[in-house]
Structure formats: C-alpha cells, structure tokens
PDB file of N, CA and C in Angstrom:
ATOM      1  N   UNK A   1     233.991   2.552  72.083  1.00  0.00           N
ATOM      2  CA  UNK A   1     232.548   2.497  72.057  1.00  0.00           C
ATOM      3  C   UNK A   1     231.997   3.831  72.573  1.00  0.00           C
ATOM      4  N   UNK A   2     230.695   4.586  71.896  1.00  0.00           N
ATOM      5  CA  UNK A   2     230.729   6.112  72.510  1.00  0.00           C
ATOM      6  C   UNK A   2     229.275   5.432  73.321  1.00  0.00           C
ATOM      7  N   UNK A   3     229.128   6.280  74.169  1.00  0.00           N
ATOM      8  CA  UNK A   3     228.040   6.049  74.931  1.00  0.00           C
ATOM      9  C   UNK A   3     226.245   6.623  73.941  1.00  0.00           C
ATOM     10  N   UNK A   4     225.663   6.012  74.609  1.00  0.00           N
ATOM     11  CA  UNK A   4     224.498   6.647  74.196  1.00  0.00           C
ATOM     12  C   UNK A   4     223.822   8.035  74.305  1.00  0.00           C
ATOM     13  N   UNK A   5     224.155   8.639  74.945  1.00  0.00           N
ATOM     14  CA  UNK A   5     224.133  10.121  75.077  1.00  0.00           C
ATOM     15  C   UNK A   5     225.342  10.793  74.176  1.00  0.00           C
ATOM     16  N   UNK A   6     226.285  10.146  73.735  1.00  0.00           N
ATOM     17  CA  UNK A   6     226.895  10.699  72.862  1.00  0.00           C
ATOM     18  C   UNK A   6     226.364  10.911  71.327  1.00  0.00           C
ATOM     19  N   UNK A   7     226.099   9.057  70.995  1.00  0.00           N
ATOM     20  CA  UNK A   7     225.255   8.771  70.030  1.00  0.00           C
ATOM     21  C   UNK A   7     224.150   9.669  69.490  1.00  0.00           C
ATOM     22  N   UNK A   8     223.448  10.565  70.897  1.00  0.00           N
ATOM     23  CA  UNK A   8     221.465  11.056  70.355  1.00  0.00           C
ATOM     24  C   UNK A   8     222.427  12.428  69.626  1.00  0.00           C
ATOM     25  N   UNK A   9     223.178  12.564  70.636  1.00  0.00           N
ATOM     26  CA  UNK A   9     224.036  13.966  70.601  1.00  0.00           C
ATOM     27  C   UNK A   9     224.408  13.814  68.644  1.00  0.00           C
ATOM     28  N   UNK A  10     225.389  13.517  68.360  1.00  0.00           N
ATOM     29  CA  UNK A  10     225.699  12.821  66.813  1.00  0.00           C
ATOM     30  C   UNK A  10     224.836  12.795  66.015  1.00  0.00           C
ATOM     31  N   UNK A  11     223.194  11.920  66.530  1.00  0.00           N
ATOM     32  CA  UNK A  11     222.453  12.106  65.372  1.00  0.00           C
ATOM     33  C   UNK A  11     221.667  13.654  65.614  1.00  0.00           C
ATOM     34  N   UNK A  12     221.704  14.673  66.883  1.00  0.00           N
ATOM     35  CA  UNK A  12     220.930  15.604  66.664  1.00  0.00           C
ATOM     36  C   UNK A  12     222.151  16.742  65.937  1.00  0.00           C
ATOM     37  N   UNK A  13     223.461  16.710  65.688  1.00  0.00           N
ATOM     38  CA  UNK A  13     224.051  17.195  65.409  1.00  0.00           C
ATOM     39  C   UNK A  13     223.840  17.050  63.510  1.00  0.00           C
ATOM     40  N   UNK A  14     223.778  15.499  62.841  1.00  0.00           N
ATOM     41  CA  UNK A  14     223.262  15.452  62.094  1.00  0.00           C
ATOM     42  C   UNK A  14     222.437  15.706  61.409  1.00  0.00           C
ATOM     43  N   UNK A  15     221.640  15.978  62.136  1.00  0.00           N
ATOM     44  CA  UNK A  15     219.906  16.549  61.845  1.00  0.00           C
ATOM     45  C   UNK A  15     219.931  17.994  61.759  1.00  0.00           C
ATOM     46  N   UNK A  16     220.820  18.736  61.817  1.00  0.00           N
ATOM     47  CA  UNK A  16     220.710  19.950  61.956  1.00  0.00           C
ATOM     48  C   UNK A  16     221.702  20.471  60.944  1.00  0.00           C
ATOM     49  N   UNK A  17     222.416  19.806  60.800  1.00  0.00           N
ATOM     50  CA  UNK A  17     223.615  20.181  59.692  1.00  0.00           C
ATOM     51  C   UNK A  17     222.136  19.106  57.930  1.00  0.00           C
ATOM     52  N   UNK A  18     221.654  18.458  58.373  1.00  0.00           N
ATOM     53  CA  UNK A  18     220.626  17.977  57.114  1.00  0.00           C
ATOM     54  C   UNK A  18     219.885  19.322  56.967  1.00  0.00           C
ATOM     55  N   UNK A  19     219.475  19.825  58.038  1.00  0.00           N
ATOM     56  CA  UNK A  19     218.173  20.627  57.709  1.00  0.00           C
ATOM     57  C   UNK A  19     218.660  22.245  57.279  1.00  0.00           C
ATOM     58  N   UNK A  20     220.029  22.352  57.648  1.00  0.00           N
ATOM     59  CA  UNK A  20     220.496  23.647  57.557  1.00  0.00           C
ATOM     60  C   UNK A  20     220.930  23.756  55.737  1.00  0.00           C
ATOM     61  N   UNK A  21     221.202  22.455  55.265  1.00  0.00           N
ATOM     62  CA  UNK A  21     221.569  22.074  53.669  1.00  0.00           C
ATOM     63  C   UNK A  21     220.686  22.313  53.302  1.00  0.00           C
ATOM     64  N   UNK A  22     219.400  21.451  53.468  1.00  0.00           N
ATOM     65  CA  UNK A  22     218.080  21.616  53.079  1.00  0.00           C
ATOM     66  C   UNK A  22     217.524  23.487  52.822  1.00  0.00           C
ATOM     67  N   UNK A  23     218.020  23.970  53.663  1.00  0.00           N
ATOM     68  CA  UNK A  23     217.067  25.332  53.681  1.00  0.00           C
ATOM     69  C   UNK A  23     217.988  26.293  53.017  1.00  0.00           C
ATOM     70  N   UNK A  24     219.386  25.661  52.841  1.00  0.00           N
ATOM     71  CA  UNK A  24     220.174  26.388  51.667  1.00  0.00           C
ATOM     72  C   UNK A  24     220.107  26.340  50.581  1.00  0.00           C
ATOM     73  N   UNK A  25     219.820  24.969  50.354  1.00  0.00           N
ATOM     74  CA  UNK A  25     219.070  24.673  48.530  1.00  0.00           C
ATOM     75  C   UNK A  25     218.054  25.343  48.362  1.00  0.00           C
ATOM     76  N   UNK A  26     217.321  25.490  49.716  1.00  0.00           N
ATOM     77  CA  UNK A  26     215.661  26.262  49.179  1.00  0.00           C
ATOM     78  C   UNK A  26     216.165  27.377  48.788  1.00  0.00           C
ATOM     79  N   UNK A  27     216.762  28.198  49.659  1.00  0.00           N
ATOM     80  CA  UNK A  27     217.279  29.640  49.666  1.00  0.00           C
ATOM     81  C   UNK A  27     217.802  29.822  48.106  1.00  0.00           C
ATOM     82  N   UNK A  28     218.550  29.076  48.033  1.00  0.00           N
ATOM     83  CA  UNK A  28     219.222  29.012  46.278  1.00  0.00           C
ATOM     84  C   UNK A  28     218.525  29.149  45.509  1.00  0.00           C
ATOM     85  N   UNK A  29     217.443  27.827  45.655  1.00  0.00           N
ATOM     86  CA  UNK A  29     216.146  27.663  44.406  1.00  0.00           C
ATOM     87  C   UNK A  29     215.056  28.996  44.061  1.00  0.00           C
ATOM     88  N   UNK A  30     214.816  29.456  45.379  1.00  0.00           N
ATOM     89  CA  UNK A  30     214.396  30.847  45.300  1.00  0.00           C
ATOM     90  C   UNK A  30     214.808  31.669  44.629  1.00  0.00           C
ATOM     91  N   UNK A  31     216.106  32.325  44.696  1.00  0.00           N
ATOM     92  CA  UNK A  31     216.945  33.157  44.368  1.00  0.00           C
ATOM     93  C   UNK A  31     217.014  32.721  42.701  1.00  0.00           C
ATOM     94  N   UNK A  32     217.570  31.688  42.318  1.00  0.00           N
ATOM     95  CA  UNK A  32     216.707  31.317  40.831  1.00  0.00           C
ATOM     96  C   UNK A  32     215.731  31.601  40.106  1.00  0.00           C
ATOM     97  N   UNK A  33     214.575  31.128  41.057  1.00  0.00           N
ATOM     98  CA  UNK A  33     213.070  31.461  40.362  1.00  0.00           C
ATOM     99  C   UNK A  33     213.184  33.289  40.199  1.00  0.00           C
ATOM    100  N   UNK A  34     213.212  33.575  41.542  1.00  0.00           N
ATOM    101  CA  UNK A  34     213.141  35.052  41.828  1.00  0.00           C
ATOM    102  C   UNK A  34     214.131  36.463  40.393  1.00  0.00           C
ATOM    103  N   UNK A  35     215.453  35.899  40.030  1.00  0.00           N
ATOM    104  CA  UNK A  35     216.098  36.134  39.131  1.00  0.00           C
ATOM    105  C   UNK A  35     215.408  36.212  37.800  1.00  0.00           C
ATOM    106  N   UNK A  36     214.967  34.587  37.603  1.00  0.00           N
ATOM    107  CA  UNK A  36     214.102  34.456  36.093  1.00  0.00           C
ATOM    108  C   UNK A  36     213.097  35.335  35.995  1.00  0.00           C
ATOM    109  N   UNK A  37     211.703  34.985  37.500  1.00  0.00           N
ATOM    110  CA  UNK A  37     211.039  35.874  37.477  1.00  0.00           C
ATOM    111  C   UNK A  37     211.303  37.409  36.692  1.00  0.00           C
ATOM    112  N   UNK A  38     212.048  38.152  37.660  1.00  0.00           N
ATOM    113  CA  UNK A  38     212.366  39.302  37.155  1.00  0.00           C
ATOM    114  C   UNK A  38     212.735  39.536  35.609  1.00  0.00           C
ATOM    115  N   UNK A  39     213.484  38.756  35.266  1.00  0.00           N
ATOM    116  CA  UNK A  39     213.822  38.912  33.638  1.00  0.00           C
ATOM    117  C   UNK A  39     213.341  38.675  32.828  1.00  0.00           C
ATOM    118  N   UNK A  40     211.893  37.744  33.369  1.00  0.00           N
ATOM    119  CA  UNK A  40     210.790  37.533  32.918  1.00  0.00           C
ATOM    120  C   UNK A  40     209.780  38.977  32.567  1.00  0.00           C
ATOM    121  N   UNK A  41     209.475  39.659  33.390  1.00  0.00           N
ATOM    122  CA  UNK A  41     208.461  40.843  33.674  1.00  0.00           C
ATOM    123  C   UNK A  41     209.729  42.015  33.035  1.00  0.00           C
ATOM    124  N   UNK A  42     210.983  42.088  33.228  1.00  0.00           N
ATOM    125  CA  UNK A  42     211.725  43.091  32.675  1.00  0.00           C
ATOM    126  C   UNK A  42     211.194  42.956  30.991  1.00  0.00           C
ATOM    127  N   UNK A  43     211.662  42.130  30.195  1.00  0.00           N
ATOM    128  CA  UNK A  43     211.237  41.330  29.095  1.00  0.00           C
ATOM    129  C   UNK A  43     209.522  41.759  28.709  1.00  0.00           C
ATOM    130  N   UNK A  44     208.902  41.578  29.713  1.00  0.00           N
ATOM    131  CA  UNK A  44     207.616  41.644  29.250  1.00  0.00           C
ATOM    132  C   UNK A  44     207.249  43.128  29.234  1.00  0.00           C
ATOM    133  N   UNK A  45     207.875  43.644  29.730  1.00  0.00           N
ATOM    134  CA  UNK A  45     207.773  45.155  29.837  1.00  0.00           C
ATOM    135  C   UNK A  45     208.398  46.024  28.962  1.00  0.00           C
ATOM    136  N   UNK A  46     209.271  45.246  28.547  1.00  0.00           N
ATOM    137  CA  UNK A  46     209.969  46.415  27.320  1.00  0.00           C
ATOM    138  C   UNK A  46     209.105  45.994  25.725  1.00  0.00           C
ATOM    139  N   UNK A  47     208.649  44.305  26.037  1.00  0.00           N
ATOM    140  CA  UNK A  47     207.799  44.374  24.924  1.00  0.00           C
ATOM    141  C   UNK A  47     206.505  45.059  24.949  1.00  0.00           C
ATOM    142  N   UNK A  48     206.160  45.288  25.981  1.00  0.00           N
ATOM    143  CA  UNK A  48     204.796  46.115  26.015  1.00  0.00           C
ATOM    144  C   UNK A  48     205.223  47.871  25.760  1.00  0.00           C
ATOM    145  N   UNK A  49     205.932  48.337  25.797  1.00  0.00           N
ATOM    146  CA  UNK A  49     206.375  49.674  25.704  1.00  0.00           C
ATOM    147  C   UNK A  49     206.953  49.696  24.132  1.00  0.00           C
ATOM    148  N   UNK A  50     207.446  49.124  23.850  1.00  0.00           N
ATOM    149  CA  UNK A  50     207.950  48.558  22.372  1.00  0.00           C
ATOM    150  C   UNK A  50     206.228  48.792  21.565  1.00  0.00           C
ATOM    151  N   UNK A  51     205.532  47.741  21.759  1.00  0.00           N
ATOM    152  CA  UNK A  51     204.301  47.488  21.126  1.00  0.00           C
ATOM    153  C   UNK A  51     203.420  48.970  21.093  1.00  0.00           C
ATOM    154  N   UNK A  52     203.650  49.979  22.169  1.00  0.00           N
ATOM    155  CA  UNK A  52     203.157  51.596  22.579  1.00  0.00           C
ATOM    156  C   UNK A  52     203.971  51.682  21.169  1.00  0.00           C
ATOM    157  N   UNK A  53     205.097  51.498  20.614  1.00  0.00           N
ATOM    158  CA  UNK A  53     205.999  52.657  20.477  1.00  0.00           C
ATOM    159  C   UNK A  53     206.705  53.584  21.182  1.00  0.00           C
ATOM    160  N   UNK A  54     206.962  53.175  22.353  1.00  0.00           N
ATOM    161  CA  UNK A  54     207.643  53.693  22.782  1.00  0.00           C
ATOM    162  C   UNK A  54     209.068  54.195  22.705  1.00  0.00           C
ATOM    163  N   UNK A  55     209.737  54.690  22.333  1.00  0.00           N
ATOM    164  CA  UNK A  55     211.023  54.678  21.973  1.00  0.00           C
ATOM    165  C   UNK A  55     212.172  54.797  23.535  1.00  0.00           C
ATOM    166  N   UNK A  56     212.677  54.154  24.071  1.00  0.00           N
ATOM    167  CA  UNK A  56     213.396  53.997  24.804  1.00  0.00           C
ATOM    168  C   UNK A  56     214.869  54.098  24.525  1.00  0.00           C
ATOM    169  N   UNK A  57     215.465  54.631  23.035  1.00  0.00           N
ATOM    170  CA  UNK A  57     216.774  55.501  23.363  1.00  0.00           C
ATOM    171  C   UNK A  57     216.693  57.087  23.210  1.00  0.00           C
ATOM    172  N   UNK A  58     217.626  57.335  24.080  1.00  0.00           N
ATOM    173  CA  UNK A  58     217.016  58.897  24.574  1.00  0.00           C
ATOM    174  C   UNK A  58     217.849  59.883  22.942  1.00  0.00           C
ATOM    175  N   UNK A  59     216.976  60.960  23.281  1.00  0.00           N
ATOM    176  CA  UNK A  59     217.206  61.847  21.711  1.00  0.00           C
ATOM    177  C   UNK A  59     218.468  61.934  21.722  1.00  0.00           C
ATOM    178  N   UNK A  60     219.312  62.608  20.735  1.00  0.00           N
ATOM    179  CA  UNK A  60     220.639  62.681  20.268  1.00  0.00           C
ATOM    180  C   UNK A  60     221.087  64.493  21.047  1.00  0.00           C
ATOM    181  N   UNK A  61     219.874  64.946  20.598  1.00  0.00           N
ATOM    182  CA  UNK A  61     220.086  66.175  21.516  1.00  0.00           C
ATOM    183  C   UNK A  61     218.721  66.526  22.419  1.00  0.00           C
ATOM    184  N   UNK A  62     219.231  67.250  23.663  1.00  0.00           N
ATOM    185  CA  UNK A  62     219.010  67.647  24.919  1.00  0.00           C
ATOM    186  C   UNK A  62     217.873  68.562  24.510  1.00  0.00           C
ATOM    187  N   UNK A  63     216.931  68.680  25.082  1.00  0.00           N
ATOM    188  CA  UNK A  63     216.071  69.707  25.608  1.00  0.00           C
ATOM    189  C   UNK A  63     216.531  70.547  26.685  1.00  0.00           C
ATOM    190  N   UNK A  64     217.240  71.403  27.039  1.00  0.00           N
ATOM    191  CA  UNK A  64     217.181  72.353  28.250  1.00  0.00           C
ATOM    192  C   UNK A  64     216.345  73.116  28.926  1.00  0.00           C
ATOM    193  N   UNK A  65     215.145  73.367  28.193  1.00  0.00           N
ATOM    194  CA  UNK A  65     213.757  73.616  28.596  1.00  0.00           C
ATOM    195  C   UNK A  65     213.140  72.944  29.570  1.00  0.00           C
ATOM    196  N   UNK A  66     213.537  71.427  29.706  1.00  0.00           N
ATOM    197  CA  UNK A  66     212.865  70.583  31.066  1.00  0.00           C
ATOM    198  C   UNK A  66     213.668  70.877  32.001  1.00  0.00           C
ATOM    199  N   UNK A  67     212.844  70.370  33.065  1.00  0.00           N
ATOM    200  CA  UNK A  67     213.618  70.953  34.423  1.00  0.00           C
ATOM    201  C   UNK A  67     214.462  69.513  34.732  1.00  0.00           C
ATOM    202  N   UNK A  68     214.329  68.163  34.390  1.00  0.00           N
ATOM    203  CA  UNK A  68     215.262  67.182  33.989  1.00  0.00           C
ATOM    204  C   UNK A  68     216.602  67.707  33.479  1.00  0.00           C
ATOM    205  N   UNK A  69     216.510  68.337  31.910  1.00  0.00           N
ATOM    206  CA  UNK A  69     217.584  68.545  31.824  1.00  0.00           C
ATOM    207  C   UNK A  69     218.577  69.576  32.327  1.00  0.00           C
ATOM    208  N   UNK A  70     217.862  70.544  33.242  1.00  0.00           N
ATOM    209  CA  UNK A  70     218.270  71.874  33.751  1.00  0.00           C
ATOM    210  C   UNK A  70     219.199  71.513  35.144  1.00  0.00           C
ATOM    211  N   UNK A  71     218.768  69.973  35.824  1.00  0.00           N
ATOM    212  CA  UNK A  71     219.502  69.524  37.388  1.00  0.00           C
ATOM    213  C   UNK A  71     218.275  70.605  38.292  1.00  0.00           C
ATOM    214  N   UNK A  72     217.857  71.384  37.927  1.00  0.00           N
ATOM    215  CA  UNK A  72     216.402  72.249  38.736  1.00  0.00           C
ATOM    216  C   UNK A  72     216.112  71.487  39.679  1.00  0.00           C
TER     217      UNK A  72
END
C-alpha cells in the first residue's frame, strides 16, 4: 500500500510528464504549420516573379563587367 504523500507525489509526477507531451505536440504542430507556411509564400513568390517575367535561370554566359561576377 503506498502512502498518501507518495500517491500526490505519482499524480504530480503524472501531470508533468501529461503536460510536457502536450507542449511537444504543440511544438510539432507548429513546426508543421511553420514549414507549409513557408512553402506556401516560397510558391507564391516565384509565381509573382514568374508573372514580372522574371527569368530566374541565370544566363549561359557570365558578364565580367559586374562586380558580382569579378568576386570585387
């Protein structure tokens, strides 16, 4: 038979191992949203640069004239 001070002990030990699960799923669920988010706005951003015309693969040949391509 455990005593009652063992018992509060057990359920506050419980309660803390619940709440520490709890705030790991949150942590997770975040990290989810937060992921999509991003690939969300990445996505929305290449269609908006797309829609400019933007061309986002780089030329076949170099300019050496910029100070980009110079390491300057």
């Amino acid at each position: 038979m455990t005593s009652h001070v063992e018992q509060q002990i057990q359920e506050r030990i419980a309660r803390v191992r619940a709440e520490e699960e709890r705030k790991r799923r949150q942590r997770e669920e975040l990290a989810r949203r937060r992921t999509a988010g991003l690939a969300r706005r990445h996505a929305a951003k290449l269609r908006a640069l797309a829609q400019r015309g933007i061309d986002l693969v780089p030329p076949t040949e170099l300019d050496n004239s910029t100070y980009a391509a110079s390491g300057a």
